[in-house]
N, C-alpha and C. Protein backbone atom coordinates (compact mmCIF):
# COMPACT_ATOMS: atom_id res chain seq x y z
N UNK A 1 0.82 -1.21 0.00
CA UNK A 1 0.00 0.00 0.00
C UNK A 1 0.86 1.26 0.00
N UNK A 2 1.87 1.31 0.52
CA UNK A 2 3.16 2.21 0.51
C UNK A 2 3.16 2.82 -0.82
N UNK A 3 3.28 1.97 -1.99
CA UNK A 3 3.21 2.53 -3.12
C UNK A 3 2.51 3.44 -3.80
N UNK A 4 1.42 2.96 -3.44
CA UNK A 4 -0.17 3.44 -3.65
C UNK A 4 -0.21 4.79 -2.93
N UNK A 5 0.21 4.67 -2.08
CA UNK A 5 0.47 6.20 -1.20
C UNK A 5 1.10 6.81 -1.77
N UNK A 6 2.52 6.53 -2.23
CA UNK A 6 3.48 7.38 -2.86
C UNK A 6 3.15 8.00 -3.87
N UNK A 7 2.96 7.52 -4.58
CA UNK A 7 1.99 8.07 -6.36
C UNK A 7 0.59 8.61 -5.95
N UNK A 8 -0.06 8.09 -5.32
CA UNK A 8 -1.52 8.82 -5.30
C UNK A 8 -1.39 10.05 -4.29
N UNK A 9 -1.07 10.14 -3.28
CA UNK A 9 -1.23 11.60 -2.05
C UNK A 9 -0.53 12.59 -3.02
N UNK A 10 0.16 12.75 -3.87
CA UNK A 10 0.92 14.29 -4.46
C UNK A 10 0.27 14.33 -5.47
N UNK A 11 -0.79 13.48 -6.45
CA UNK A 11 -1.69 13.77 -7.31
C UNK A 11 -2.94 14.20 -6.55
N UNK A 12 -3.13 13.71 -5.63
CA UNK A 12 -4.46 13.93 -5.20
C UNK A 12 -4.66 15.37 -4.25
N UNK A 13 -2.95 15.75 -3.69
CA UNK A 13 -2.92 16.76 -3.45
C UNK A 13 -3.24 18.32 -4.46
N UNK A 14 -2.49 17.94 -5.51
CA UNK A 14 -2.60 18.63 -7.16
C UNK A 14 -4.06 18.70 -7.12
N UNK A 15 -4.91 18.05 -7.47
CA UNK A 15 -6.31 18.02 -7.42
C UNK A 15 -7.16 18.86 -6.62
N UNK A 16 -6.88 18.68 -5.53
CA UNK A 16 -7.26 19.39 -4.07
C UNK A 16 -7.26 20.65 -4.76
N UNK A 17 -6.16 21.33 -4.82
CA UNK A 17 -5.55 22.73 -5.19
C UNK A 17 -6.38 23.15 -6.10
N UNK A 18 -6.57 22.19 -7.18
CA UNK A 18 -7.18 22.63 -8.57
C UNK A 18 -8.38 23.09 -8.44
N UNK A 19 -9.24 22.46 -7.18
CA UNK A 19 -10.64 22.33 -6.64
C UNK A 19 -10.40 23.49 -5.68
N UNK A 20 -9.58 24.37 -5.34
CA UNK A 20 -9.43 25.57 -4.33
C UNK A 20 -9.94 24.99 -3.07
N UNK A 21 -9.60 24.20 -2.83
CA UNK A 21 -10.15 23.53 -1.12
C UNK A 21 -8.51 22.98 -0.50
N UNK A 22 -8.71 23.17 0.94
CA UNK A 22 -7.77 22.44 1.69
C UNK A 22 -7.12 21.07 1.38
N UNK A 23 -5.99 21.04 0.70
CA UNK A 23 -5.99 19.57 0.84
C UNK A 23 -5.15 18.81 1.87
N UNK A 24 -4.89 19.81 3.09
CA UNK A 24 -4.64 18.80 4.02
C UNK A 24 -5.57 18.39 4.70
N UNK A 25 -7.24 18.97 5.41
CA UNK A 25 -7.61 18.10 5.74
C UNK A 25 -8.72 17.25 4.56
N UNK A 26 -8.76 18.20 3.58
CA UNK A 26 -9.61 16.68 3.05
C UNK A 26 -8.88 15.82 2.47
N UNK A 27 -7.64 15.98 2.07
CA UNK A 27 -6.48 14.69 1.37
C UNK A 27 -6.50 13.65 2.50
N UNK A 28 -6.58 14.24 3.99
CA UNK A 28 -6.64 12.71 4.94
C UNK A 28 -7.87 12.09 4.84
N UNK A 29 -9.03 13.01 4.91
CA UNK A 29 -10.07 12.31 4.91
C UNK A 29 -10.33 11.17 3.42
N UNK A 30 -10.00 11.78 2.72
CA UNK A 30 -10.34 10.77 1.24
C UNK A 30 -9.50 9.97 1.05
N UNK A 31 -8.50 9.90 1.42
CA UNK A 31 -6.96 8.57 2.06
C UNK A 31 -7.50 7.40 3.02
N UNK A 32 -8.44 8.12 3.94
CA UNK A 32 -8.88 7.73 4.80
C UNK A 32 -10.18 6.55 4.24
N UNK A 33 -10.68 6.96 3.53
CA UNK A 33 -11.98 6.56 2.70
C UNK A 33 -11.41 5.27 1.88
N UNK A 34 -10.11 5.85 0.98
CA UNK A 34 -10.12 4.63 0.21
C UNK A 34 -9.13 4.06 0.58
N UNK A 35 -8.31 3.60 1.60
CA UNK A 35 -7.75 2.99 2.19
C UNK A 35 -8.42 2.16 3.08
N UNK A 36 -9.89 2.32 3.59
CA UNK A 36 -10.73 1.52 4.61
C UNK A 36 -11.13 0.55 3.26
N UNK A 37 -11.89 -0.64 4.18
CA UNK A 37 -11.95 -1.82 3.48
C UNK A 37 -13.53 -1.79 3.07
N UNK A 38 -14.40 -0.55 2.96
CA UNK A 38 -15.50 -0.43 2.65
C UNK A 38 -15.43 -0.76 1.17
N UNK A 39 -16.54 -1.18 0.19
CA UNK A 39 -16.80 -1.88 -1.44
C UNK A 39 -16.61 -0.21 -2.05
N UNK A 40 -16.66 -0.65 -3.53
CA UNK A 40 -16.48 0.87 -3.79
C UNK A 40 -17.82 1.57 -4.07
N UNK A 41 -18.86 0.98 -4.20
CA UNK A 41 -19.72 1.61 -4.04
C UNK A 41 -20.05 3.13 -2.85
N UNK A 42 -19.72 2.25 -1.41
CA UNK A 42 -19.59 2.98 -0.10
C UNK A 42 -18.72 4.25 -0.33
N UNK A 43 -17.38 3.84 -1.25
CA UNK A 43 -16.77 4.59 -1.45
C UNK A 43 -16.85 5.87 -1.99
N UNK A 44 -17.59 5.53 -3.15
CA UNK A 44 -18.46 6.10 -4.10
C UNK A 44 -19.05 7.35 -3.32
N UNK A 45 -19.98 6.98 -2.54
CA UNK A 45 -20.74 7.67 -1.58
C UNK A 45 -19.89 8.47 -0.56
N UNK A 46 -19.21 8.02 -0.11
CA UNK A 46 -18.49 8.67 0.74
C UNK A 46 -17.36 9.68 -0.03
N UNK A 47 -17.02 9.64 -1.00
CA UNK A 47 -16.15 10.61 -1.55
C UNK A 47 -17.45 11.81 -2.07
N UNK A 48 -18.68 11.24 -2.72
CA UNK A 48 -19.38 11.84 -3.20
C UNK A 48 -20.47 13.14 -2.02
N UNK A 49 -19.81 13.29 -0.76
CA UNK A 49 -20.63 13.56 0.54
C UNK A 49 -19.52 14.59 0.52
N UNK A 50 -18.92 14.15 0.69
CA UNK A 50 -16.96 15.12 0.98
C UNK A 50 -17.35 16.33 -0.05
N UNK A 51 -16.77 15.48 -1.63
CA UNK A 51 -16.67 16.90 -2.70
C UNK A 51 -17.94 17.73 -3.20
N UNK A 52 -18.94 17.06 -2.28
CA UNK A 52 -20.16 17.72 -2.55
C UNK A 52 -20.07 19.22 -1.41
N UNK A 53 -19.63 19.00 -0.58
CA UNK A 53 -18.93 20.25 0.20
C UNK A 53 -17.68 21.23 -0.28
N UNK A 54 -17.12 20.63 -1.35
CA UNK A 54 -15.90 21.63 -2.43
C UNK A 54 -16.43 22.04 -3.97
N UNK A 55 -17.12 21.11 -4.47
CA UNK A 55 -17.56 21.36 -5.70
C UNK A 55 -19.29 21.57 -5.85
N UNK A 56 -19.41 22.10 -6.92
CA UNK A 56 -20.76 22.61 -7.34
C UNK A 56 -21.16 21.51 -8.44
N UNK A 57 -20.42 21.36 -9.59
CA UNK A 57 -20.79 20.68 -10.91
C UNK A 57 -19.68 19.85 -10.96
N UNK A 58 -20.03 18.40 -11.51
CA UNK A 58 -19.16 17.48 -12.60
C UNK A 58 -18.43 16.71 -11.01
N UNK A 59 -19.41 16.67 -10.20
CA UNK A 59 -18.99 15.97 -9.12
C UNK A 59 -18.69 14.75 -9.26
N UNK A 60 -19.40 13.25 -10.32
CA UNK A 60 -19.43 12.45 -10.35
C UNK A 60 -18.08 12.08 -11.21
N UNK A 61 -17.83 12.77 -12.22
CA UNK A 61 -16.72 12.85 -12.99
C UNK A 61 -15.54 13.07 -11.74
N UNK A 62 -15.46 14.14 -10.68
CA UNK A 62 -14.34 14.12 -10.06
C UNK A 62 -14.24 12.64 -9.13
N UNK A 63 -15.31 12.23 -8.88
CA UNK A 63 -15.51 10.83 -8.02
C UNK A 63 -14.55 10.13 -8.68
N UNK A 64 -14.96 9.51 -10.01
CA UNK A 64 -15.18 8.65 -10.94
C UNK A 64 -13.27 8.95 -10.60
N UNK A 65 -12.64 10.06 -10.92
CA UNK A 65 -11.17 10.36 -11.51
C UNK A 65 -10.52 10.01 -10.11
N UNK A 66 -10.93 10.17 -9.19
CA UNK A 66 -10.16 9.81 -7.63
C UNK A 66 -9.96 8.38 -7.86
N UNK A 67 -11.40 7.80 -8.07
CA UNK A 67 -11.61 6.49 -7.58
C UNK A 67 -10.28 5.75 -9.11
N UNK A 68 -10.39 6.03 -9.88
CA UNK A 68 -9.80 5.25 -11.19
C UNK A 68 -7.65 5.71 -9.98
N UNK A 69 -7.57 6.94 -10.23
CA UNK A 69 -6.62 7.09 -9.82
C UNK A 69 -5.76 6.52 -8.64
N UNK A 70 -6.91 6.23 -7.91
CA UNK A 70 -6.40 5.10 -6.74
C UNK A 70 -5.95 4.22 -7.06
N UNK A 71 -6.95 3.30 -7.83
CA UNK A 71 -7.01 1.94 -7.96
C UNK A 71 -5.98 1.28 -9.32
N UNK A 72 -5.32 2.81 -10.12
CA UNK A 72 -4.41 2.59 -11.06
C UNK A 72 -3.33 2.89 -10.15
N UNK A 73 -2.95 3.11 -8.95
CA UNK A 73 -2.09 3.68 -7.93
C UNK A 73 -1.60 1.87 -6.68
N UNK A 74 -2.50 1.75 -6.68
CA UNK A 74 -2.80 0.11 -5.87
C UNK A 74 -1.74 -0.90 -6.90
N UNK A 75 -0.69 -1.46 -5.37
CA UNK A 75 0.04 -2.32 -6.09
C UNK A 75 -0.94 -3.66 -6.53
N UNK A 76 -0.36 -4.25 -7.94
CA UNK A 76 -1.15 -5.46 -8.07
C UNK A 76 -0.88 -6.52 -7.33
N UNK A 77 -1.83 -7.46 -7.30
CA UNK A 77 -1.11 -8.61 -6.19
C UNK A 77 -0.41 -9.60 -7.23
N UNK A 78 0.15 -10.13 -6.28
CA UNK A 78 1.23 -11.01 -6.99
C UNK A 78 0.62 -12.27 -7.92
N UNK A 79 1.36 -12.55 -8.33
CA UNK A 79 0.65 -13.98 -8.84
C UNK A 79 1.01 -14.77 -8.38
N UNK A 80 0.12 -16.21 -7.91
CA UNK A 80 0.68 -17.13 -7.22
C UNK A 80 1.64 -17.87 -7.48
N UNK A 81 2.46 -18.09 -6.64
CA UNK A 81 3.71 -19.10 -7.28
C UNK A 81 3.54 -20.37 -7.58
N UNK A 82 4.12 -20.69 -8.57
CA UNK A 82 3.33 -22.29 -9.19
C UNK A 82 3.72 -23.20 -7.87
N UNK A 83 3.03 -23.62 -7.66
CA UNK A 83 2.89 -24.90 -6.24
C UNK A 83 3.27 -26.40 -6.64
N UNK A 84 3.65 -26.67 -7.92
CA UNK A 84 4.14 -28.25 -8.33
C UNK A 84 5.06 -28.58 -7.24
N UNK A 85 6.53 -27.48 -6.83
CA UNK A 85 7.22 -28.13 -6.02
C UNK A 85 6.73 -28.51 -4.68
N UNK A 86 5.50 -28.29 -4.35
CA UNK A 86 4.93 -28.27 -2.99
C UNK A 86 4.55 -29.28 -2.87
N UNK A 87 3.31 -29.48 -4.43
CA UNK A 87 2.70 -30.93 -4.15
C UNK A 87 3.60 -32.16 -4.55
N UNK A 88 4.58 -32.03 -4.96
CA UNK A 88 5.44 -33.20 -5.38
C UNK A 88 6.51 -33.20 -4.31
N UNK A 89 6.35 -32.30 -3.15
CA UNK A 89 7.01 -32.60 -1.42
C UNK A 89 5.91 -33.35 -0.93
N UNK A 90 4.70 -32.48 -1.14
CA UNK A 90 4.03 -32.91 0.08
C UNK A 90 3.92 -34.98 -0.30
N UNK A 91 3.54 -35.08 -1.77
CA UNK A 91 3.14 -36.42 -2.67
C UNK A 91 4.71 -37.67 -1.78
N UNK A 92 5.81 -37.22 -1.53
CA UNK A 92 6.88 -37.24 -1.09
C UNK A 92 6.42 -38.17 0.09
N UNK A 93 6.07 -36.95 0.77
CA UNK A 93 6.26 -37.04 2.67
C UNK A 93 4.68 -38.22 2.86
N UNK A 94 4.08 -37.87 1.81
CA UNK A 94 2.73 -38.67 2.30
C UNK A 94 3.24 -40.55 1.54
N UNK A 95 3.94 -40.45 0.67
CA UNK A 95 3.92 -42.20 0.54
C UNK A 95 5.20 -42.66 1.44
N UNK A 96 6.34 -41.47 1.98
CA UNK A 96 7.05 -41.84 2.85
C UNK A 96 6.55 -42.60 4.20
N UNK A 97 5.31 -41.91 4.46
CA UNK A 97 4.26 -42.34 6.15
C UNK A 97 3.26 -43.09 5.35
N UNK A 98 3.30 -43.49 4.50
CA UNK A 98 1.61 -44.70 4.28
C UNK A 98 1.80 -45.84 4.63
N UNK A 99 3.55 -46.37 4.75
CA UNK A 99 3.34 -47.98 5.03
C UNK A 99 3.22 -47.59 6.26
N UNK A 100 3.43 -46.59 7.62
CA UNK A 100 3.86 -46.84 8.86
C UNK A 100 1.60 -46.47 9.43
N UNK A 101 1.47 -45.70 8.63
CA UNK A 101 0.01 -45.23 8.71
C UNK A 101 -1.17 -46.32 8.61
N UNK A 102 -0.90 -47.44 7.11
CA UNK A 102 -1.89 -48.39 7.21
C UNK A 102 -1.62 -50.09 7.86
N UNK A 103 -0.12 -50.06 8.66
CA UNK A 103 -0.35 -50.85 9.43
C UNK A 103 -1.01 -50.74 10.08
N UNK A 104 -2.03 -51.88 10.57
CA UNK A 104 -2.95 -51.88 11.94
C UNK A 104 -2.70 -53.17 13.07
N UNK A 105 -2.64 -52.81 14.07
CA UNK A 105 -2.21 -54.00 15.54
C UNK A 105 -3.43 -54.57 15.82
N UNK A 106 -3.04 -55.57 15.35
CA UNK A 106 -4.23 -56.52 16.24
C UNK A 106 -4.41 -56.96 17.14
N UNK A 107 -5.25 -56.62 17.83
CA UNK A 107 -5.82 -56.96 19.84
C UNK A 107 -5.55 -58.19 19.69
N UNK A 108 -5.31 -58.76 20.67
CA UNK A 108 -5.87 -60.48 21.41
C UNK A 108 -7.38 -59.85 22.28
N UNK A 109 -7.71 -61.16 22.51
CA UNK A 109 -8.94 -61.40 23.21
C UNK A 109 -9.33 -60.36 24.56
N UNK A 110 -8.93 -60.39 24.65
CA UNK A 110 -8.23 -60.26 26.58
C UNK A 110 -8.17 -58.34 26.54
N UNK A 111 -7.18 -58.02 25.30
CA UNK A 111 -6.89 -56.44 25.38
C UNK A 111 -8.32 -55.84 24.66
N UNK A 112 -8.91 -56.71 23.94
CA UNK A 112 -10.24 -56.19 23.33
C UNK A 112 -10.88 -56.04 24.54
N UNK A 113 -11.61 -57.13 25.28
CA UNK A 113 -12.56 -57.08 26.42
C UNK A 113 -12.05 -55.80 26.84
N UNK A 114 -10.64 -55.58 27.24
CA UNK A 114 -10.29 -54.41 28.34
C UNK A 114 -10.64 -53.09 27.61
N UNK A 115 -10.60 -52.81 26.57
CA UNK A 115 -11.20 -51.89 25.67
C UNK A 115 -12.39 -51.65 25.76
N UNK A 116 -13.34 -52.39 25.31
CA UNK A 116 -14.55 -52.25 25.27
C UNK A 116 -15.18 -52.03 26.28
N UNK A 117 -14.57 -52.47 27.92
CA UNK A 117 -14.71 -51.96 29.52
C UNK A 117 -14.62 -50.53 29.41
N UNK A 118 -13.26 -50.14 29.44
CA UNK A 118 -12.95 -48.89 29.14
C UNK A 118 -13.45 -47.75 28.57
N UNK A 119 -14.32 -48.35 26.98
CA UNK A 119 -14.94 -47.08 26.18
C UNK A 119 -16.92 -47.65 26.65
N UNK A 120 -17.14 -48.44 27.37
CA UNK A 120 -18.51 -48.21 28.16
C UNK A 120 -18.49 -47.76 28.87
N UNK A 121 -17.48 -47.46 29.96
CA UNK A 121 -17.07 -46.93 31.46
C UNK A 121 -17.41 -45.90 31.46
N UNK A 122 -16.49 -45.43 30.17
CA UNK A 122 -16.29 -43.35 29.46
C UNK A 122 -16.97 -42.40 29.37
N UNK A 123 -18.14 -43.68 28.18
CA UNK A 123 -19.47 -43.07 27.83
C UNK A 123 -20.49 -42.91 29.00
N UNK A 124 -20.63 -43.68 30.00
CA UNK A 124 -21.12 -43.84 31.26
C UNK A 124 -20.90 -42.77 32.03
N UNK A 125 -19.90 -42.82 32.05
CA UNK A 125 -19.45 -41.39 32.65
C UNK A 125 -19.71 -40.12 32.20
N UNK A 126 -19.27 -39.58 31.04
CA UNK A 126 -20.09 -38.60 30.30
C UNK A 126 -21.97 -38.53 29.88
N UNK A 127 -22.06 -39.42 29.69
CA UNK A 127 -23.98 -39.14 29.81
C UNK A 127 -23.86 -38.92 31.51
N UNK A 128 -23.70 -39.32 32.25
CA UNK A 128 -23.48 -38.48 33.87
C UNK A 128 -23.65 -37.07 33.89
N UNK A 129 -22.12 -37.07 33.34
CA UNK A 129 -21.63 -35.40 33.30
C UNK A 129 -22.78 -34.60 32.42
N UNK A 130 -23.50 -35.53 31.81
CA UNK A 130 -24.24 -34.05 30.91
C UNK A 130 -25.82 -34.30 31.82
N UNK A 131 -26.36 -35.04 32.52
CA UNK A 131 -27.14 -35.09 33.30
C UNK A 131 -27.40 -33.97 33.97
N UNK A 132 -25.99 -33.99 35.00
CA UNK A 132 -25.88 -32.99 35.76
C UNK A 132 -25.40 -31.78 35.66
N UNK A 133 -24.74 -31.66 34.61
CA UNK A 133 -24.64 -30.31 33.76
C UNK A 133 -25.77 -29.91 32.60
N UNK A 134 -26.92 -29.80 33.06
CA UNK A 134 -27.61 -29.25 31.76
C UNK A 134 -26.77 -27.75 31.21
N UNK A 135 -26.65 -26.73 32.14
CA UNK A 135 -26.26 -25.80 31.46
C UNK A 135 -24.94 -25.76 31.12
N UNK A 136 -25.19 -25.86 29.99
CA UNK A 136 -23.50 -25.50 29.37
C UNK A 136 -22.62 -24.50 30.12
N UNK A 137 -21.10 -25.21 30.49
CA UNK A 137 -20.41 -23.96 30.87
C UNK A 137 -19.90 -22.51 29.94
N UNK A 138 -19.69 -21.28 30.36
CA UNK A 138 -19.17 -20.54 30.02
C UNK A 138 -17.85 -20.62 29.40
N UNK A 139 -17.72 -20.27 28.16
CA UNK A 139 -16.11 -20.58 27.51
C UNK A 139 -15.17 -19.75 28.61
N UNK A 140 -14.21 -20.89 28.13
CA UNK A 140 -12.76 -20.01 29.01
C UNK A 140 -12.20 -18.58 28.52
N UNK A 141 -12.27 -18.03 29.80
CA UNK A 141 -11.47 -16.63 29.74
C UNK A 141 -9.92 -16.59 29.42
N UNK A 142 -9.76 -17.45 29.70
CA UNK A 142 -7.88 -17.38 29.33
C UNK A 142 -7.51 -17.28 27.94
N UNK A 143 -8.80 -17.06 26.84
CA UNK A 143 -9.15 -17.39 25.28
C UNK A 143 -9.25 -16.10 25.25
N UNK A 144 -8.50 -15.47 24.77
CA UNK A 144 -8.49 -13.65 24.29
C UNK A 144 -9.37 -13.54 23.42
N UNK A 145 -10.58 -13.08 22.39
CA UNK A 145 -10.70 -12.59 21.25
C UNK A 145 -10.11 -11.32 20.90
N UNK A 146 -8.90 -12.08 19.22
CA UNK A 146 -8.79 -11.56 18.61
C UNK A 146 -9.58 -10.22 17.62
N UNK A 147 -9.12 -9.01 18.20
CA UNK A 147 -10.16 -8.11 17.82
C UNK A 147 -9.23 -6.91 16.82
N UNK A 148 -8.06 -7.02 16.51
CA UNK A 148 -6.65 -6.16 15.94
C UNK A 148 -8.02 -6.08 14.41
N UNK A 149 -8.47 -6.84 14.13
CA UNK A 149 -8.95 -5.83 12.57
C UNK A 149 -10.34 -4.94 12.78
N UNK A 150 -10.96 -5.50 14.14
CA UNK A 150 -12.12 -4.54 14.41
C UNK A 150 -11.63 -3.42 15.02
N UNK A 151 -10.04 -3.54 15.87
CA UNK A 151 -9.73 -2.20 16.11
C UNK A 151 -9.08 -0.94 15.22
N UNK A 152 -8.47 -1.78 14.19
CA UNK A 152 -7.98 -0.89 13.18
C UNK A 152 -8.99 -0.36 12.44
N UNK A 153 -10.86 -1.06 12.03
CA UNK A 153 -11.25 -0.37 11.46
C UNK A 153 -12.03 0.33 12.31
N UNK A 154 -12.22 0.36 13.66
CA UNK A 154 -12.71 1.33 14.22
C UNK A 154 -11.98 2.81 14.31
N UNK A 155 -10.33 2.46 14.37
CA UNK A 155 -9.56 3.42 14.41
C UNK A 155 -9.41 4.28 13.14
N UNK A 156 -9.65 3.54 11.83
CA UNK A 156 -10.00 4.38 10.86
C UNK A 156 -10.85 5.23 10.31
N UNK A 157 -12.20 4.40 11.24
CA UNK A 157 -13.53 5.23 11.11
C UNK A 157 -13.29 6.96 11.85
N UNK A 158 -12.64 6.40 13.29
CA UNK A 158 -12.42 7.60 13.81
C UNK A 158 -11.75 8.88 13.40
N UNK A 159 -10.86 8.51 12.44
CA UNK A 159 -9.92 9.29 11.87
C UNK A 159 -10.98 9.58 10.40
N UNK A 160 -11.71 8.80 9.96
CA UNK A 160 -12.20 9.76 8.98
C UNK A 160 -13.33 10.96 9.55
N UNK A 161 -14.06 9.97 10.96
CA UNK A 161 -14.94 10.82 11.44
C UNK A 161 -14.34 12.06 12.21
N UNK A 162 -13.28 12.39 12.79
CA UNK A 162 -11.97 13.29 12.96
C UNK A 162 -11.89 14.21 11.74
N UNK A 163 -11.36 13.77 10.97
CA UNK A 163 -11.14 14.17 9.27
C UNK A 163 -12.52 15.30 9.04
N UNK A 164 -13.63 14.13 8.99
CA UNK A 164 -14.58 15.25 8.52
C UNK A 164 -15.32 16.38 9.82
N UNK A 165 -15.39 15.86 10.79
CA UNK A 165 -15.23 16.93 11.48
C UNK A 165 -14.92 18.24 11.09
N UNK A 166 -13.22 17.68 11.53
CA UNK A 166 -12.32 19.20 11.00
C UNK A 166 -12.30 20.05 9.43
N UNK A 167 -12.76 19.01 8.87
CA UNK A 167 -13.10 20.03 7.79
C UNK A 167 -14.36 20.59 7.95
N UNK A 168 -15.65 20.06 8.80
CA UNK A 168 -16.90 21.09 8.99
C UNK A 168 -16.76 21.76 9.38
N UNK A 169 -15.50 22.00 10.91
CA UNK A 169 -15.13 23.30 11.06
C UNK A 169 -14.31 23.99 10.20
N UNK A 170 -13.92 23.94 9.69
CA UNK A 170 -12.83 24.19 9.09
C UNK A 170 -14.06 24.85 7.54
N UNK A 171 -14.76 24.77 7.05
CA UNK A 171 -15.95 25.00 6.47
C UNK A 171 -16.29 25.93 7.03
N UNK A 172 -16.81 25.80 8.15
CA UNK A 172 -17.72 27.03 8.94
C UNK A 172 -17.27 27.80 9.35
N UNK A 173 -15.62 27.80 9.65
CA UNK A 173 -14.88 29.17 9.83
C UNK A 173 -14.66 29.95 8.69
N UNK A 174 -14.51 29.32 7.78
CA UNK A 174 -14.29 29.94 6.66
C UNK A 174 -15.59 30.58 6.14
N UNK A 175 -16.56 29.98 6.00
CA UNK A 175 -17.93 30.80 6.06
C UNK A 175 -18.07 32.33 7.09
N UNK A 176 -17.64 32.05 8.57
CA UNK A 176 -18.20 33.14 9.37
C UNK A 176 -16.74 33.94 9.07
N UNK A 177 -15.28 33.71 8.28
CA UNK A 177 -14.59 34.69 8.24
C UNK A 177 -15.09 35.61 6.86
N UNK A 178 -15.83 34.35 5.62
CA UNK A 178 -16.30 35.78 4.60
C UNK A 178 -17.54 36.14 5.29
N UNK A 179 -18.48 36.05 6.11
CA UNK A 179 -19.56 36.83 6.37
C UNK A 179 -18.88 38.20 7.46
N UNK A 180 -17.80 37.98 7.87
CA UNK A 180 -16.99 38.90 8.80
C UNK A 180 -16.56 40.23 7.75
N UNK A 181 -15.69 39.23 6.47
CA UNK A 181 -15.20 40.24 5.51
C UNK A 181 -16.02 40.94 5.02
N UNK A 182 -17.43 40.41 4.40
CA UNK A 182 -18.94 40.96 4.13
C UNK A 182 -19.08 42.21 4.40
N UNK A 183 -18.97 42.01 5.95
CA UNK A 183 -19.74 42.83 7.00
C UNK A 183 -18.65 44.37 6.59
N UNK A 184 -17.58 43.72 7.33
CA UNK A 184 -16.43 44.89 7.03
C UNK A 184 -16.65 45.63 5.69
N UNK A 185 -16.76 44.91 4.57
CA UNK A 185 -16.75 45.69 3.40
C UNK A 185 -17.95 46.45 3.63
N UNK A 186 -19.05 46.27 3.92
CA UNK A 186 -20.38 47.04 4.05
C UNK A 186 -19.58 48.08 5.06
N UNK A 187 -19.67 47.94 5.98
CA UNK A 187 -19.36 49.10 6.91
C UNK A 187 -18.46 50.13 6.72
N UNK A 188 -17.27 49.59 5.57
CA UNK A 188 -16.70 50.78 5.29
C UNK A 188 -17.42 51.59 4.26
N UNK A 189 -17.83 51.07 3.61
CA UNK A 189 -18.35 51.64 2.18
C UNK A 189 -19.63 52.55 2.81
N UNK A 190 -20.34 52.11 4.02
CA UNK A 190 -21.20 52.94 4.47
C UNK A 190 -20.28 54.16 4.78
N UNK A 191 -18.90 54.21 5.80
CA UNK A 191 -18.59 54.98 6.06
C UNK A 191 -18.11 55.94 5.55
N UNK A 192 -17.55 55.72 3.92
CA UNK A 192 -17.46 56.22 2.91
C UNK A 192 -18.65 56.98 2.40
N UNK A 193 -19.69 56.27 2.16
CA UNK A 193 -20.89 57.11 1.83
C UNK A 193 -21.23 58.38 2.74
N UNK A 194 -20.90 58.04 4.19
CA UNK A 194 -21.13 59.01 5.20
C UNK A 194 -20.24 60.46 5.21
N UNK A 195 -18.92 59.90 4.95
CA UNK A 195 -17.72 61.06 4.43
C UNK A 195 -17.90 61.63 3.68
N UNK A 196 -18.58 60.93 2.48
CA UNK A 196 -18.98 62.21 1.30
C UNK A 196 -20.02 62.39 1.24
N UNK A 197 -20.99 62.22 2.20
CA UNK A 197 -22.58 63.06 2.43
C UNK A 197 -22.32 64.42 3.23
N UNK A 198 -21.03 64.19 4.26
CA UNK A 198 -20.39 65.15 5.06
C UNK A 198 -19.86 66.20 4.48
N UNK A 199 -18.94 65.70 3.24
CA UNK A 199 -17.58 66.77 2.88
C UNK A 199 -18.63 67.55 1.85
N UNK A 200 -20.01 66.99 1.17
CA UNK A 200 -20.80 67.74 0.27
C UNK A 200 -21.33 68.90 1.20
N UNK A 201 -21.44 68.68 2.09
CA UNK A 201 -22.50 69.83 2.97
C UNK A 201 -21.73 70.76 2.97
């Protein structure tokens, strides 16, 4: 994925620019997007939510050019390595163990009976144990669940939900600094009007 990074973040930065929007925080957020393991559809959608907040027109076309640019950016996977030498080890190791595998020992009389004591005893014993255990025990705690890919994609969610955050603020400041500049320009131009309603008198 390294690769994919390398070539795609300085095009996609270029882009950003071209679109007059921030591209540091939305370059994380849309890194963020197509680097998660969501289909591209989701993707689709989720890029299409973002540049719908930078662009006005030909949104689907800019989708469409991210999404191609990624995925021409994505190393290919390898091809599998031909496996003949594997199965002509494994073909090896398995007729090496077949004579020792389909010998079978034959009981005498005597070690059978003691067997067949043995595996009635067992079963005897276990229909017991489940008698008196109707309820199943609780699995063992000493059994961790493995959770490393639900935490990474929670950790990614967070960082896109982070991501877009900061660009809503990051949006809305920029909104209340031109309604600030707005304002200012009105107020001088009033005050201007006022100066030369003054200097006429």
């Amino acid at each position: 994925m390294a690769a994919a990074v390398n070539d795609f973040e300085p095009w996609l930065i270029d882009k950003l620019k071209s679109l007059k929007t921030d591209e540091g925080v939305f370059g994380s957020y849309i890194s963020g997007i197509l680097e998660g393991e969501d289909s591209v559809d989701e993707k689709r959608d989720a890029l299409e939510g973002i540049l719908s907040e930078i662009v006005d027109s030909d949104m689907s076309i800019h989708v469409s050019e991210i999404l191609d640019k990624w995925e021409s950016c994505k190393p290919k996977e390898e091809a599998p390595k031909p496996t003949a030498d594997v199965d002509a080890q494994l073909a090896k190791l398995m007729e090496s163990q077949a004579p020792a595998a389909t010998t079978r020992r034959e009981y005498t009389d005597e070690e059978k009976k003691i067997r067949e004591a043995i595996l009635s005893q067992y079963s005897q014993l276990s229909d017991n144990e489940q008698d008196e255990e109707n309820v199943e025990e609780p699995q063992s705690t000493d059994l961790v669940k493995n959770t490393n890919a639900s935490d990474v994609a929670a950790a990614a969610r967070e960082r896109r939900e982070q991501a877009r955050l900061e660009a809503q603020r990051k949006k809305e400041k920029d909104k209340e600094d031109r309604e600030k500049q707005k304002q200012l320009k009105e107020e001088k131009k009033e005050k201007r009007k006022t100066q030369k309603g003054e200097r006429k008198r």
